[in-house]
N, C-alpha and C. Protein backbone atom coordinates (compact mmCIF):
# COMPACT_ATOMS: atom_id res chain seq x y z
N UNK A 1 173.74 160.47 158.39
CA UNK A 1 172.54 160.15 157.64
C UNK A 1 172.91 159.96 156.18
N UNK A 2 172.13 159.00 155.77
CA UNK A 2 172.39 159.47 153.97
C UNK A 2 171.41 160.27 153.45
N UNK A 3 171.56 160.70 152.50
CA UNK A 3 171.05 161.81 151.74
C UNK A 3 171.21 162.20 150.71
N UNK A 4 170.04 162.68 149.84
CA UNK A 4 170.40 163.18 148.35
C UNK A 4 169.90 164.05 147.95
N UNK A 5 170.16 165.24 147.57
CA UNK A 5 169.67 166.70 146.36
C UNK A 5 169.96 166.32 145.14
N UNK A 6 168.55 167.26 144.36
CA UNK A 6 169.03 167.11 142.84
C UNK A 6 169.57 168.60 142.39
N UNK A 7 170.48 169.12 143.45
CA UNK A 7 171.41 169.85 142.84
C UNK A 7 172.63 169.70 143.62
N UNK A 8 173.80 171.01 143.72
CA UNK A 8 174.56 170.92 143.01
C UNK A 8 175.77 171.12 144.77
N UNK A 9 174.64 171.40 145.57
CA UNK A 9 174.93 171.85 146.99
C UNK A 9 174.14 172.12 147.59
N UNK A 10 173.77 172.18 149.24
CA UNK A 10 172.64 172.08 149.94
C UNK A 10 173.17 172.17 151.09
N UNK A 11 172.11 172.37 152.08
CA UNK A 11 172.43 172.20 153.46
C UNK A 11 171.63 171.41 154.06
N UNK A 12 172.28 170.94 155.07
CA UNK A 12 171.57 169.58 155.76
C UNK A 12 171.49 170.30 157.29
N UNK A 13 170.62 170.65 157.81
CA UNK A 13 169.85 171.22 159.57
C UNK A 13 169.03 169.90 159.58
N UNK A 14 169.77 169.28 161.13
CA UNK A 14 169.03 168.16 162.27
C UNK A 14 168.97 169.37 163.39
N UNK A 15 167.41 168.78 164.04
CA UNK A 15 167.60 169.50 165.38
C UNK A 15 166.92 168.68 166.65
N UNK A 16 167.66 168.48 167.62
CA UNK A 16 166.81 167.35 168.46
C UNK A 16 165.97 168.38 169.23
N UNK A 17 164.48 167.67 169.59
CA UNK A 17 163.56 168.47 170.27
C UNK A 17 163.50 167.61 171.23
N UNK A 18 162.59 168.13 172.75
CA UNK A 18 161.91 167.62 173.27
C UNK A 18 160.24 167.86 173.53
N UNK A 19 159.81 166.58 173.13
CA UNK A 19 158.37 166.42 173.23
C UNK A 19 157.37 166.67 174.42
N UNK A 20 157.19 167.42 175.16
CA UNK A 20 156.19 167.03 176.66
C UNK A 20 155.12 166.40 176.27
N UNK A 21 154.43 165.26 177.33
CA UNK A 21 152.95 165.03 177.71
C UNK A 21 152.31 165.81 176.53
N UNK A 22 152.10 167.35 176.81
CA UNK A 22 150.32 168.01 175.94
C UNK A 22 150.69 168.16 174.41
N UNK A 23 152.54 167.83 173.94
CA UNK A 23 152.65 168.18 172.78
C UNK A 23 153.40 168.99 172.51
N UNK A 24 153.71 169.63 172.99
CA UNK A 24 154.39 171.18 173.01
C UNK A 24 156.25 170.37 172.54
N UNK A 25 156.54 171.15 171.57
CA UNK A 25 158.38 170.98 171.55
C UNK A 25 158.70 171.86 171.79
N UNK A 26 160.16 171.35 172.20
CA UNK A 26 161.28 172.65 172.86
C UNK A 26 162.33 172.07 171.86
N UNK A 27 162.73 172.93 171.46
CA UNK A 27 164.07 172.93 170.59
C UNK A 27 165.33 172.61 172.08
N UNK A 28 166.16 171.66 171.71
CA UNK A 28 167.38 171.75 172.91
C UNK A 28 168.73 171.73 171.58
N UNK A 29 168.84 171.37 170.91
CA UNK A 29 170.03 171.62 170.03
C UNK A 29 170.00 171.77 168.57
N UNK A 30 170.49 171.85 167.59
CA UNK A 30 170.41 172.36 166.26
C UNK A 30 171.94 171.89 165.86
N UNK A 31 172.29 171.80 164.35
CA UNK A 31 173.40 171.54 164.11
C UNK A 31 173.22 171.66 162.02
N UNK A 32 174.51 172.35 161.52
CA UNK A 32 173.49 172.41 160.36
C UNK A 32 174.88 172.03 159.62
N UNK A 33 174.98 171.51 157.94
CA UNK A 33 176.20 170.41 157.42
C UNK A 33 176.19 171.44 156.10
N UNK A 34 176.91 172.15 155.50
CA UNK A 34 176.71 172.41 153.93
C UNK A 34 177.48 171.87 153.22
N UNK A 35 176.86 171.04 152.11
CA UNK A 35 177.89 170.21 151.28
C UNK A 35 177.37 170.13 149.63
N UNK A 36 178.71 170.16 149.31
CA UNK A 36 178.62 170.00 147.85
C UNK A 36 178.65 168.61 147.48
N UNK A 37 177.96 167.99 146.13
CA UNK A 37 177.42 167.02 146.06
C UNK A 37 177.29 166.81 144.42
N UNK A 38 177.31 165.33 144.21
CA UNK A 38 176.61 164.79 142.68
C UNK A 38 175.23 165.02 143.22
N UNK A 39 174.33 166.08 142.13
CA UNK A 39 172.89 166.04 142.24
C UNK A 39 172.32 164.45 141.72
N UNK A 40 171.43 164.17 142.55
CA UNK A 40 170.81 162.85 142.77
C UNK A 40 171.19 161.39 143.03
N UNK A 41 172.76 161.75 143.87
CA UNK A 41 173.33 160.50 144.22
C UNK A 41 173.66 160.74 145.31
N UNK A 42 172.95 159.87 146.46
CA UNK A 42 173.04 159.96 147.72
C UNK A 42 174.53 159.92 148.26
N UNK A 43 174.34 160.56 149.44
CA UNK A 43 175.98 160.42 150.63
C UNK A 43 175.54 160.59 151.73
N UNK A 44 176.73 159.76 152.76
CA UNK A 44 176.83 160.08 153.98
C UNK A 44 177.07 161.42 154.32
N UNK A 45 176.59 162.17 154.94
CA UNK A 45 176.39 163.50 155.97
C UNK A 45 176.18 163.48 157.17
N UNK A 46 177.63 164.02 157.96
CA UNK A 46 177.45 164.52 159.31
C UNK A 46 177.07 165.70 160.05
N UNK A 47 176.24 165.54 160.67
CA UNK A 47 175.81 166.75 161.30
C UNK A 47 175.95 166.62 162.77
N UNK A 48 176.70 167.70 163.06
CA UNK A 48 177.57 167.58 164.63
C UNK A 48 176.35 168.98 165.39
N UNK A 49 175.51 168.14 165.92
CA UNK A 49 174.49 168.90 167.12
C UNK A 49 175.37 169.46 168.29
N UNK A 50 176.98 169.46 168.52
CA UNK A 50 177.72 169.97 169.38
C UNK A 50 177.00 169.39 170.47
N UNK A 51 178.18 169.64 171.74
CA UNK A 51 177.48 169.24 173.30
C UNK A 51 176.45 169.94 173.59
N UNK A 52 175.79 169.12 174.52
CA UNK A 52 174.43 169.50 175.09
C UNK A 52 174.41 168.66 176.26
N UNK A 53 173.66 168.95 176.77
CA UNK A 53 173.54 167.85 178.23
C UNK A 53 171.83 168.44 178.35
N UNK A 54 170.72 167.28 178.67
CA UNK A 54 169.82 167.11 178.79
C UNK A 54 169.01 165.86 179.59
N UNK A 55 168.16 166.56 180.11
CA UNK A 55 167.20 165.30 180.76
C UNK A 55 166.04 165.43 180.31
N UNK A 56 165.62 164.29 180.08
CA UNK A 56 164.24 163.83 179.02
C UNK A 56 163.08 163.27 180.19
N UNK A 57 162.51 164.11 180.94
CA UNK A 57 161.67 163.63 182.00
C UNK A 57 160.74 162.14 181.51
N UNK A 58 160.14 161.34 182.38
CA UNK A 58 159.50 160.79 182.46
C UNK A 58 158.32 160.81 181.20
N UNK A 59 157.48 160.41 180.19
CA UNK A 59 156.38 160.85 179.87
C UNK A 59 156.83 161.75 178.43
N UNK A 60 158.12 162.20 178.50
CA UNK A 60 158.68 163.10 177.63
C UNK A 60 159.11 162.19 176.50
N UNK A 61 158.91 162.72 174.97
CA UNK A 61 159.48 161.91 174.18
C UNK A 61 160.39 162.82 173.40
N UNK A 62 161.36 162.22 172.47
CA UNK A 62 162.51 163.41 171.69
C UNK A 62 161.93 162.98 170.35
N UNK A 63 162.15 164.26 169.43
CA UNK A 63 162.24 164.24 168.34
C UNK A 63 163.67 164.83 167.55
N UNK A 64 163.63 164.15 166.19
CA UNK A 64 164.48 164.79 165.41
C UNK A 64 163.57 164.98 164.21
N UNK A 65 164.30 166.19 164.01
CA UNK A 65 163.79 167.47 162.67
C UNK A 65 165.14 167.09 161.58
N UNK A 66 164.64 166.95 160.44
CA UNK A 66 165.96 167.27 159.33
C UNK A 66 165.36 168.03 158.64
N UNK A 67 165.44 168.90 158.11
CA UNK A 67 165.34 170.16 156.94
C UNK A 67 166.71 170.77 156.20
N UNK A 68 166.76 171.31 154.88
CA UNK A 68 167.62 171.96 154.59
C UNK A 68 168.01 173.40 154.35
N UNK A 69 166.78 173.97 155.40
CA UNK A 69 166.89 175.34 155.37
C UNK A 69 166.40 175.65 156.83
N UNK A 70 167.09 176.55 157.18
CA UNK A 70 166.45 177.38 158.73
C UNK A 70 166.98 178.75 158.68
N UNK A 71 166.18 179.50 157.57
CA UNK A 71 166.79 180.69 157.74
C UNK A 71 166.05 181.78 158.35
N UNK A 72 165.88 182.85 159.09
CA UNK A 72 167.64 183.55 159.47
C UNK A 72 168.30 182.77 159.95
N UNK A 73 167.98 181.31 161.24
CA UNK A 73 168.74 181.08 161.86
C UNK A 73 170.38 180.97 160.85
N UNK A 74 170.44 180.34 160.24
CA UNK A 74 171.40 179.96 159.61
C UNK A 74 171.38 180.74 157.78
N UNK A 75 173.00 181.08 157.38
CA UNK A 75 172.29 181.88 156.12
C UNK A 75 172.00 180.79 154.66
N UNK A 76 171.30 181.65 154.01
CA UNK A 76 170.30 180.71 152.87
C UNK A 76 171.77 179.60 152.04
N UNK A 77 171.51 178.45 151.49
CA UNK A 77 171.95 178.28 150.17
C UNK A 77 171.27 177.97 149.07
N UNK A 78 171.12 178.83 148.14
CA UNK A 78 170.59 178.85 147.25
C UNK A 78 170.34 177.96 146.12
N UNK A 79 171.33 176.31 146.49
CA UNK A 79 170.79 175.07 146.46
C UNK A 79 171.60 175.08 144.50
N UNK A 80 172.59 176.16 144.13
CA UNK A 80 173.07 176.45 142.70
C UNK A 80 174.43 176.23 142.96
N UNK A 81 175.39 175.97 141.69
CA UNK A 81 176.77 176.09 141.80
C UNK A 81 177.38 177.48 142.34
N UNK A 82 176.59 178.22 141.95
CA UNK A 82 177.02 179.68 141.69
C UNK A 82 176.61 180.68 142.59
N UNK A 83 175.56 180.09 142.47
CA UNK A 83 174.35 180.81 143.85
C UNK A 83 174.92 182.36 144.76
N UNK A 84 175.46 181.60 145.66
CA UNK A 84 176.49 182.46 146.91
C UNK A 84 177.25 183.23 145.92
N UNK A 85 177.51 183.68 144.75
CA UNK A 85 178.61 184.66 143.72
C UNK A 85 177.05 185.26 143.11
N UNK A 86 176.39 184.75 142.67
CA UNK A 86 175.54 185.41 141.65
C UNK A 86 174.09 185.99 141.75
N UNK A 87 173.54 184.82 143.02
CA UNK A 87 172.75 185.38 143.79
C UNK A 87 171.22 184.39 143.03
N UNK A 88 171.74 183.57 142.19
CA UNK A 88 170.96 182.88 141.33
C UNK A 88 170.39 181.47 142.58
N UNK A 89 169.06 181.50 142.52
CA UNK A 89 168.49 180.38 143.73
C UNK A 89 167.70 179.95 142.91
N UNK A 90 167.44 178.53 143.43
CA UNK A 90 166.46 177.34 142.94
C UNK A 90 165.70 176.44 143.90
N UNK A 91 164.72 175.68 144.05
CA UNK A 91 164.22 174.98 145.04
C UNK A 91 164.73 173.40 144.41
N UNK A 92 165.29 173.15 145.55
CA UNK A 92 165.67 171.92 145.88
C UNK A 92 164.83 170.45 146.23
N UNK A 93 165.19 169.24 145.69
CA UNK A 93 164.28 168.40 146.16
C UNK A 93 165.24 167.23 146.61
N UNK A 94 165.07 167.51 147.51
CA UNK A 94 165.84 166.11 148.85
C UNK A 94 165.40 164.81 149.43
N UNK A 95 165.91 164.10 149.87
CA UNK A 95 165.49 163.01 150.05
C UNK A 95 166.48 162.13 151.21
N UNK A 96 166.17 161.58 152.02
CA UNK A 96 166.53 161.08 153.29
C UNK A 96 166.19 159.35 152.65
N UNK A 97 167.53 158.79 152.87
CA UNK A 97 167.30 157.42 152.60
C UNK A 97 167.59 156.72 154.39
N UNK A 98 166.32 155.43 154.29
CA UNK A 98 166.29 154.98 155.54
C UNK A 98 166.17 153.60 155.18
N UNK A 99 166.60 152.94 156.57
CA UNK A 99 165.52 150.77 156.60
C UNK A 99 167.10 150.68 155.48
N UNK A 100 167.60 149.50 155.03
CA UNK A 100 168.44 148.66 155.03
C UNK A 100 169.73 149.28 155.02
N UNK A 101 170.65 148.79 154.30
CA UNK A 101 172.09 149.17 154.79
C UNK A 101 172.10 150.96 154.74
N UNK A 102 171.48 151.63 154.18
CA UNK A 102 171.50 153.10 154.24
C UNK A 102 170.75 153.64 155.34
N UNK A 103 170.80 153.31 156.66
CA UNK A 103 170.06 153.62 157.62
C UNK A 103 170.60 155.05 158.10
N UNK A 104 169.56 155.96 158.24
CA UNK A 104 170.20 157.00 159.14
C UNK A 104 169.93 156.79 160.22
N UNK A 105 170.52 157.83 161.48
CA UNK A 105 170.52 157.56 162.49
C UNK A 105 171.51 158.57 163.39
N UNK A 106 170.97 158.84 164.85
CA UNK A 106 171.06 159.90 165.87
C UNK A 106 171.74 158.94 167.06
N UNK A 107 172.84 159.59 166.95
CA UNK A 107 173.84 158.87 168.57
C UNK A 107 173.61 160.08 169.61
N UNK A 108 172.72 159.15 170.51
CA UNK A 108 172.26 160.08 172.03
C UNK A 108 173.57 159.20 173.23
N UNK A 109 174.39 159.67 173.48
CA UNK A 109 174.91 159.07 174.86
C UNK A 109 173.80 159.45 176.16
N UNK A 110 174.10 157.86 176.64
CA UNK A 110 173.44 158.43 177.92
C UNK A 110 174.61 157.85 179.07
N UNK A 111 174.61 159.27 179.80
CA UNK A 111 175.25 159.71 181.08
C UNK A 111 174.50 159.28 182.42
């Protein structure tokens, strides 16, 4: 995906869901990227959802989630140079670039 923070490091969490019929999601994988960065100049970021094997019934649709925080699951970054040493946190403002040559995008193999 590309992507941009206006600080200094961040974390990037995709998580593919599945959708049923009434609405309901099920989380089936998660995958989370921490990277240091020029604040407010986008980059490519990989986020490796690891193997999974899934079937997407009939009627069923998938989603993807990007966020840069899922904590407890995963531990905080405090989005600072220093942060993780000092304990100093800030709120972050991110941005997902999409549509022409900066397209993001989710590789599903199908088996």
């Amino acid at each position: 995906m590309r992507a941009a923070t206006d600080g200094p490091t961040t974390d990037w969490v995709v998580r593919l869901c599945d959708i049923h019929p009434d609405g309901r999601s099920y989380n089936v994988v998660d995958g989370i990227t921490r990277v240091e960065t020029v604040p407010g100049e986008a980059s490519t970021v990989e986020v490796d959802l690891w193997s999974t094997s899934m079937l997407f019934k009939r009627g069923h649709r998938i989603r993807v989630q990007v966020t840069s925080s899922c904590f407890p699951r995963w531990d905080r970054n405090p989005n600072t140079a220093d942060g993780l040493r000092t304990g100093e946190m800030r709120v972050a403002s991110q941005g997902l670039q999409v549509g022409g040559d900066a397209q993001s995008f989710v590789t599903l193999p199908v088996v």
